[in-house]
N, C-alpha and C. Protein backbone atom coordinates (compact mmCIF):
# COMPACT_ATOMS: atom_id res chain seq x y z
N UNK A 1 -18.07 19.92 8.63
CA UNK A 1 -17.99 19.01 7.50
C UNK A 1 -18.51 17.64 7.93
N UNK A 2 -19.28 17.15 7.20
CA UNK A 2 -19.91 15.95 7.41
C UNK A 2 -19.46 14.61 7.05
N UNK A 3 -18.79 13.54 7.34
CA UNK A 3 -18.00 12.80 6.95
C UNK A 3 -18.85 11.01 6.53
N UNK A 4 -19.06 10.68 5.17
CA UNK A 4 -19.93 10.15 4.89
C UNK A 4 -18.72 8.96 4.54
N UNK A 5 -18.99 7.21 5.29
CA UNK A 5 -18.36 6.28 5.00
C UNK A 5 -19.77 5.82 3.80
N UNK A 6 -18.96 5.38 2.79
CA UNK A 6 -19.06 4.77 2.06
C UNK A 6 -19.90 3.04 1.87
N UNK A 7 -21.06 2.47 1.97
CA UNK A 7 -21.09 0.76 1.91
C UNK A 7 -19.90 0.34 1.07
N UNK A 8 -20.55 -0.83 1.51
CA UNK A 8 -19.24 -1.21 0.38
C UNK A 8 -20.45 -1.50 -0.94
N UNK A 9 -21.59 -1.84 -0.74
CA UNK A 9 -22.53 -1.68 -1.89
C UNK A 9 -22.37 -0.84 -2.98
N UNK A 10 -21.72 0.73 -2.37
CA UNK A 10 -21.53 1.62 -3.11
C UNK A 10 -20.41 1.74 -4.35
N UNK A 11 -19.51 1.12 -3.91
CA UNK A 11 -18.41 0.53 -4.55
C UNK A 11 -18.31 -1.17 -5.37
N UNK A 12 -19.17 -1.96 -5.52
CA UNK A 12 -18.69 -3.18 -5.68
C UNK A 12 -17.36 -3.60 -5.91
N UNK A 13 -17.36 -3.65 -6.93
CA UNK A 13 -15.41 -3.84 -7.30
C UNK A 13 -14.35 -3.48 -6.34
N UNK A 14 -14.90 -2.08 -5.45
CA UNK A 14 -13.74 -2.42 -4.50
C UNK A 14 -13.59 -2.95 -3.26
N UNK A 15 -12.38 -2.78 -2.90
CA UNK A 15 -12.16 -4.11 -1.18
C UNK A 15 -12.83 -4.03 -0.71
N UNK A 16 -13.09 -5.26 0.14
CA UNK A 16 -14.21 -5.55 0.71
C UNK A 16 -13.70 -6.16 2.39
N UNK A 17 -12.59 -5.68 2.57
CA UNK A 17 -11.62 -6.10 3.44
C UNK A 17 -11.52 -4.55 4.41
N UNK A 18 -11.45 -4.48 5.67
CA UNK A 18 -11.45 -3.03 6.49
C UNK A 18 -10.08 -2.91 6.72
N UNK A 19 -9.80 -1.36 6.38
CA UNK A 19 -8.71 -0.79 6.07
C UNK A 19 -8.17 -0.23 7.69
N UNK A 20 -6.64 -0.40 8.19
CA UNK A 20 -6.56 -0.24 9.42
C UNK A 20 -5.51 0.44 9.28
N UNK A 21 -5.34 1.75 10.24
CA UNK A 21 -3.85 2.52 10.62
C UNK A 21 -2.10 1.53 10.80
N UNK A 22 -1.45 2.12 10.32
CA UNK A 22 -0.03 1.30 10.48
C UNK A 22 0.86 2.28 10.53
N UNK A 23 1.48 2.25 11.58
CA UNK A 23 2.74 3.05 12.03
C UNK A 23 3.94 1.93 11.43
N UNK A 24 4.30 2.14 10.63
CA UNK A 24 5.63 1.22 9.91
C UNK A 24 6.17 2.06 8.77
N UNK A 25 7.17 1.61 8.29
CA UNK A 25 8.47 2.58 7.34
C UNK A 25 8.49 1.11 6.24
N UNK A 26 8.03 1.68 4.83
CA UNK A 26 8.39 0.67 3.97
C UNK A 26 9.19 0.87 3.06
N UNK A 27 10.41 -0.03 2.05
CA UNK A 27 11.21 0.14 1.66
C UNK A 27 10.96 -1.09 0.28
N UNK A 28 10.83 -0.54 -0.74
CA UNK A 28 10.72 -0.96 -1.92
C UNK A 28 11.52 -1.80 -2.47
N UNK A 29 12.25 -2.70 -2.23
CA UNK A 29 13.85 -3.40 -2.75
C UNK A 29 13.76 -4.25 -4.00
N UNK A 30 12.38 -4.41 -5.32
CA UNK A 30 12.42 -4.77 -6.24
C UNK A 30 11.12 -4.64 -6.82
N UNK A 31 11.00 -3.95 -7.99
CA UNK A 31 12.23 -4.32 -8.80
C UNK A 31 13.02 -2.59 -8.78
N UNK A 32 12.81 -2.08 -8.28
CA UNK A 32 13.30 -0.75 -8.19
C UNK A 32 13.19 -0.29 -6.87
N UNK A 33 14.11 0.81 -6.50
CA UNK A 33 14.72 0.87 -4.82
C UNK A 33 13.44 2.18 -4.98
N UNK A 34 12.53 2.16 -3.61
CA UNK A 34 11.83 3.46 -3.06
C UNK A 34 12.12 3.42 -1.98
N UNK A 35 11.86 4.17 -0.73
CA UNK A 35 11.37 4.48 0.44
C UNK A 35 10.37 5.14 0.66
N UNK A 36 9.66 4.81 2.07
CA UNK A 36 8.31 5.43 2.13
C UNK A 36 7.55 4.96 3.93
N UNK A 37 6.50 5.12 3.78
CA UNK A 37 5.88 4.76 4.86
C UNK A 37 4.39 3.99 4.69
N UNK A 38 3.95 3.41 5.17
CA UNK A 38 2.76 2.42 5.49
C UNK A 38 1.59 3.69 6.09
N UNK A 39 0.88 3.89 5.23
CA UNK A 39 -0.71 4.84 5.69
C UNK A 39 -1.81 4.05 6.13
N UNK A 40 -1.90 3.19 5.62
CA UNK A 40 -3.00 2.06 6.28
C UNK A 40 -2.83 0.26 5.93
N UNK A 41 -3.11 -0.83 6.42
CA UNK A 41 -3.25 -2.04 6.06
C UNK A 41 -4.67 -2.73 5.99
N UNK A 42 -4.68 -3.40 4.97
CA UNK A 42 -5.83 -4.66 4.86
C UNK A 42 -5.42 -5.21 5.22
N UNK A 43 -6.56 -6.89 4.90
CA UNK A 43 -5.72 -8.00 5.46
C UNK A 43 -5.36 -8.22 3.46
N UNK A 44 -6.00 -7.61 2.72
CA UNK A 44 -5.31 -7.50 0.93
C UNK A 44 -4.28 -6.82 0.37
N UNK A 45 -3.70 -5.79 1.65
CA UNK A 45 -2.67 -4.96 0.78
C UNK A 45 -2.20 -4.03 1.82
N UNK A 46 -1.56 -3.36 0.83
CA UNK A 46 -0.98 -1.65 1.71
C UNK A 46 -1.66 -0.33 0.68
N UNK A 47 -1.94 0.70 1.50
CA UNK A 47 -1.97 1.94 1.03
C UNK A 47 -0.37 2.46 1.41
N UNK A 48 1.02 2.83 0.84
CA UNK A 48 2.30 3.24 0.87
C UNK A 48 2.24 4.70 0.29
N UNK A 49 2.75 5.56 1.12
CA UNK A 49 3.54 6.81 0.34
C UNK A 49 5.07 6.66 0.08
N UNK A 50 4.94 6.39 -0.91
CA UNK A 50 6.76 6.50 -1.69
C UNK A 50 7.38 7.62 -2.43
N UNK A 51 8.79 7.53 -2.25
CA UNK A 51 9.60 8.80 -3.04
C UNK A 51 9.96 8.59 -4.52
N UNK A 52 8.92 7.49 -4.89
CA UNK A 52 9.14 7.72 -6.29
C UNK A 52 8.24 6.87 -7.07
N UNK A 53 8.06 6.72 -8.02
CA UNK A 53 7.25 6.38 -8.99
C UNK A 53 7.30 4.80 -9.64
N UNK A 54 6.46 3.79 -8.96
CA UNK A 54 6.55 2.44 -9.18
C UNK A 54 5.71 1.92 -10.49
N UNK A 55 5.91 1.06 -11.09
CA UNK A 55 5.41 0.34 -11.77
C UNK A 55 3.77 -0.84 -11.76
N UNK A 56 2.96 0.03 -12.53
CA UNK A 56 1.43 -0.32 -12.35
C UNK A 56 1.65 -1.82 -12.67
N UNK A 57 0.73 -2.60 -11.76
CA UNK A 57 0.18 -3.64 -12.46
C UNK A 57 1.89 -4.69 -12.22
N UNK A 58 2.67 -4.69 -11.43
CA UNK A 58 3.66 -5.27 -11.36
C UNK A 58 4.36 -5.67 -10.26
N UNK A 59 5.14 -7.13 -10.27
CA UNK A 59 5.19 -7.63 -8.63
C UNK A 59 6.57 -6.69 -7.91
N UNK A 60 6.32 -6.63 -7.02
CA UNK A 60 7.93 -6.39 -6.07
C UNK A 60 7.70 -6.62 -4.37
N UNK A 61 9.03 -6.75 -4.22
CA UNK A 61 9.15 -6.81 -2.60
C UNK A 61 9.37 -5.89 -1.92
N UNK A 62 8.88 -5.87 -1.02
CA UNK A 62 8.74 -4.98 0.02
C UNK A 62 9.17 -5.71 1.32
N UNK A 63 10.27 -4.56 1.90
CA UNK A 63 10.48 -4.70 3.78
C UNK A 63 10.07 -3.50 4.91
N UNK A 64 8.84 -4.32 5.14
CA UNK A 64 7.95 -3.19 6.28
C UNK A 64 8.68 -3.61 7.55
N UNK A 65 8.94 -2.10 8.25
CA UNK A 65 9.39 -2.50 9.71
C UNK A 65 8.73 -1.92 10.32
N UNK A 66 8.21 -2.83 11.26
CA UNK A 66 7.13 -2.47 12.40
C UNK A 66 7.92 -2.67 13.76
N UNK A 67 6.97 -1.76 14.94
CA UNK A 67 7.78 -2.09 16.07
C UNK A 67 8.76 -3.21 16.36
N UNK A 68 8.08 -4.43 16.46
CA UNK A 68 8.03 -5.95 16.51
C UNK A 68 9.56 -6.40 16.04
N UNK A 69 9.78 -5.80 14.30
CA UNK A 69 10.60 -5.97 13.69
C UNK A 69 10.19 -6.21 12.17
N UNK A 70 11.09 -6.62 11.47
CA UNK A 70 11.07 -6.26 9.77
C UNK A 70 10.52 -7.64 9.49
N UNK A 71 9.43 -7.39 8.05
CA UNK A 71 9.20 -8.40 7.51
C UNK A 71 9.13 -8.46 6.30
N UNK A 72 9.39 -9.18 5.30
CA UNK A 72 9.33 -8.94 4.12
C UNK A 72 7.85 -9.78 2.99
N UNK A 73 7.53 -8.98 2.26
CA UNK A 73 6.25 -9.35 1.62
C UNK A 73 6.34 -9.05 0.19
N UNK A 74 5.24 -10.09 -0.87
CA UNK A 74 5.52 -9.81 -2.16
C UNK A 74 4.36 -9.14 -2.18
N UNK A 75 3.82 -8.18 -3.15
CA UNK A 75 2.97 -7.82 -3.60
C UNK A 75 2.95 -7.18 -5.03
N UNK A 76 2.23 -6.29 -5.62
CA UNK A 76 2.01 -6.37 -6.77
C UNK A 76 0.62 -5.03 -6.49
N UNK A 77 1.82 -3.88 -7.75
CA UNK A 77 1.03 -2.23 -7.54
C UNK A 77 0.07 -2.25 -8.00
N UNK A 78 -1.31 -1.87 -7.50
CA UNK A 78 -2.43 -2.21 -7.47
C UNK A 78 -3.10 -0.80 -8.76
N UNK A 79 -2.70 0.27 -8.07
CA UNK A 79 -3.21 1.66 -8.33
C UNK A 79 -1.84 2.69 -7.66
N UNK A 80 -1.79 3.69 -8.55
CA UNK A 80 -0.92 5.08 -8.33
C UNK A 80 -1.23 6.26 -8.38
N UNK A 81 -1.36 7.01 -7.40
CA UNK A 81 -1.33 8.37 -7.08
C UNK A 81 -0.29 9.45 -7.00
N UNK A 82 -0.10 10.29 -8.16
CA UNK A 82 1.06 11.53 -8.10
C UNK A 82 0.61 12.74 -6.71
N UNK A 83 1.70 12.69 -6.00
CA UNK A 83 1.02 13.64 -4.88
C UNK A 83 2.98 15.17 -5.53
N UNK A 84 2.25 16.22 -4.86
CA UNK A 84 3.18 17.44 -4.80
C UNK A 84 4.24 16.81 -4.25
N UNK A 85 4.74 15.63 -3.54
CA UNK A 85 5.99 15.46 -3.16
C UNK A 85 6.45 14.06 -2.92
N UNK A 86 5.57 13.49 -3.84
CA UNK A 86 6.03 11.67 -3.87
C UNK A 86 4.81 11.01 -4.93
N UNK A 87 4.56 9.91 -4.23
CA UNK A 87 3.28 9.15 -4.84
C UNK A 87 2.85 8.29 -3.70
N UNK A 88 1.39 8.18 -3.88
CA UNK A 88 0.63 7.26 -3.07
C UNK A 88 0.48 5.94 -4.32
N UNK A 89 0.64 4.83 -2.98
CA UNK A 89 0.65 3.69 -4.12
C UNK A 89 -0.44 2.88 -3.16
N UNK A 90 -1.42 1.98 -3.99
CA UNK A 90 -2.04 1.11 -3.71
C UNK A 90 -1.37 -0.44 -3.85
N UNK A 91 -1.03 -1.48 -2.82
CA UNK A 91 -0.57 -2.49 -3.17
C UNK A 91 -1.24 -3.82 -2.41
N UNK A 92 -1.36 -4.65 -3.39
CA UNK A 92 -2.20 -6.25 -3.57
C UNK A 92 -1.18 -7.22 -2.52
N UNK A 93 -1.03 -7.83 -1.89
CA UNK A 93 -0.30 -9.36 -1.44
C UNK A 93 -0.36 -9.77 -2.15
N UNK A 94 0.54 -10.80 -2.73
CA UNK A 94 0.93 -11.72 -3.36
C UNK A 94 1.08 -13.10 -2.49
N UNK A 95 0.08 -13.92 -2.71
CA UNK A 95 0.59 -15.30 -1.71
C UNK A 95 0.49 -16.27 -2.80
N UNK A 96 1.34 -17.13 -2.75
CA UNK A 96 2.19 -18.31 -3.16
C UNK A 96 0.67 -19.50 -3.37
């Protein structure tokens, strides 16, 4: 199988920011409780698999714990994916 990256030419509209591996456990605490894990980071967002079904287009907090220790971040659900045993969520930063 031949594995073809994408320009970003090919996409305009989307990130334009390089997407990086994250070993971290994220936890949804508003406006509705999920759990889940961190699949990749920008320096724009998270790709999250969660146990349940968040709200498009809407802010909440999140506490990612990484080795290091826990941090908490606002962001705001970008895009949603129904998977056979959760959802993949796309999520934006929110900075002040």
């Amino acid at each position: 199988m031949v594995e073809r990256r994408l320009s970003r030419s090919d996409h305009p509209a989307r990130r334009t920011a390089d997407r990086y591996p994250l070993d971290a456990d994220v936890e949804v605490v508003e406006p509705l409780r999920a759990h889940g894990v961190v699949i990749n980071a920008s320096e724009g967002g998270l790709c999250i698999a969660v146990d349940r079904e968040l709200p498009l287009d809407v802010g909440c907090v999140l506490e990612i714990t990484l080795q290091e220790g826990k941090t908490i971040e606002r962001a705001r659900v970008a895009w949603l994916r129904q998977l056979p045993d959760g959802y993949l969520a796309g999520v934006t930063f929110v900075r002040d």
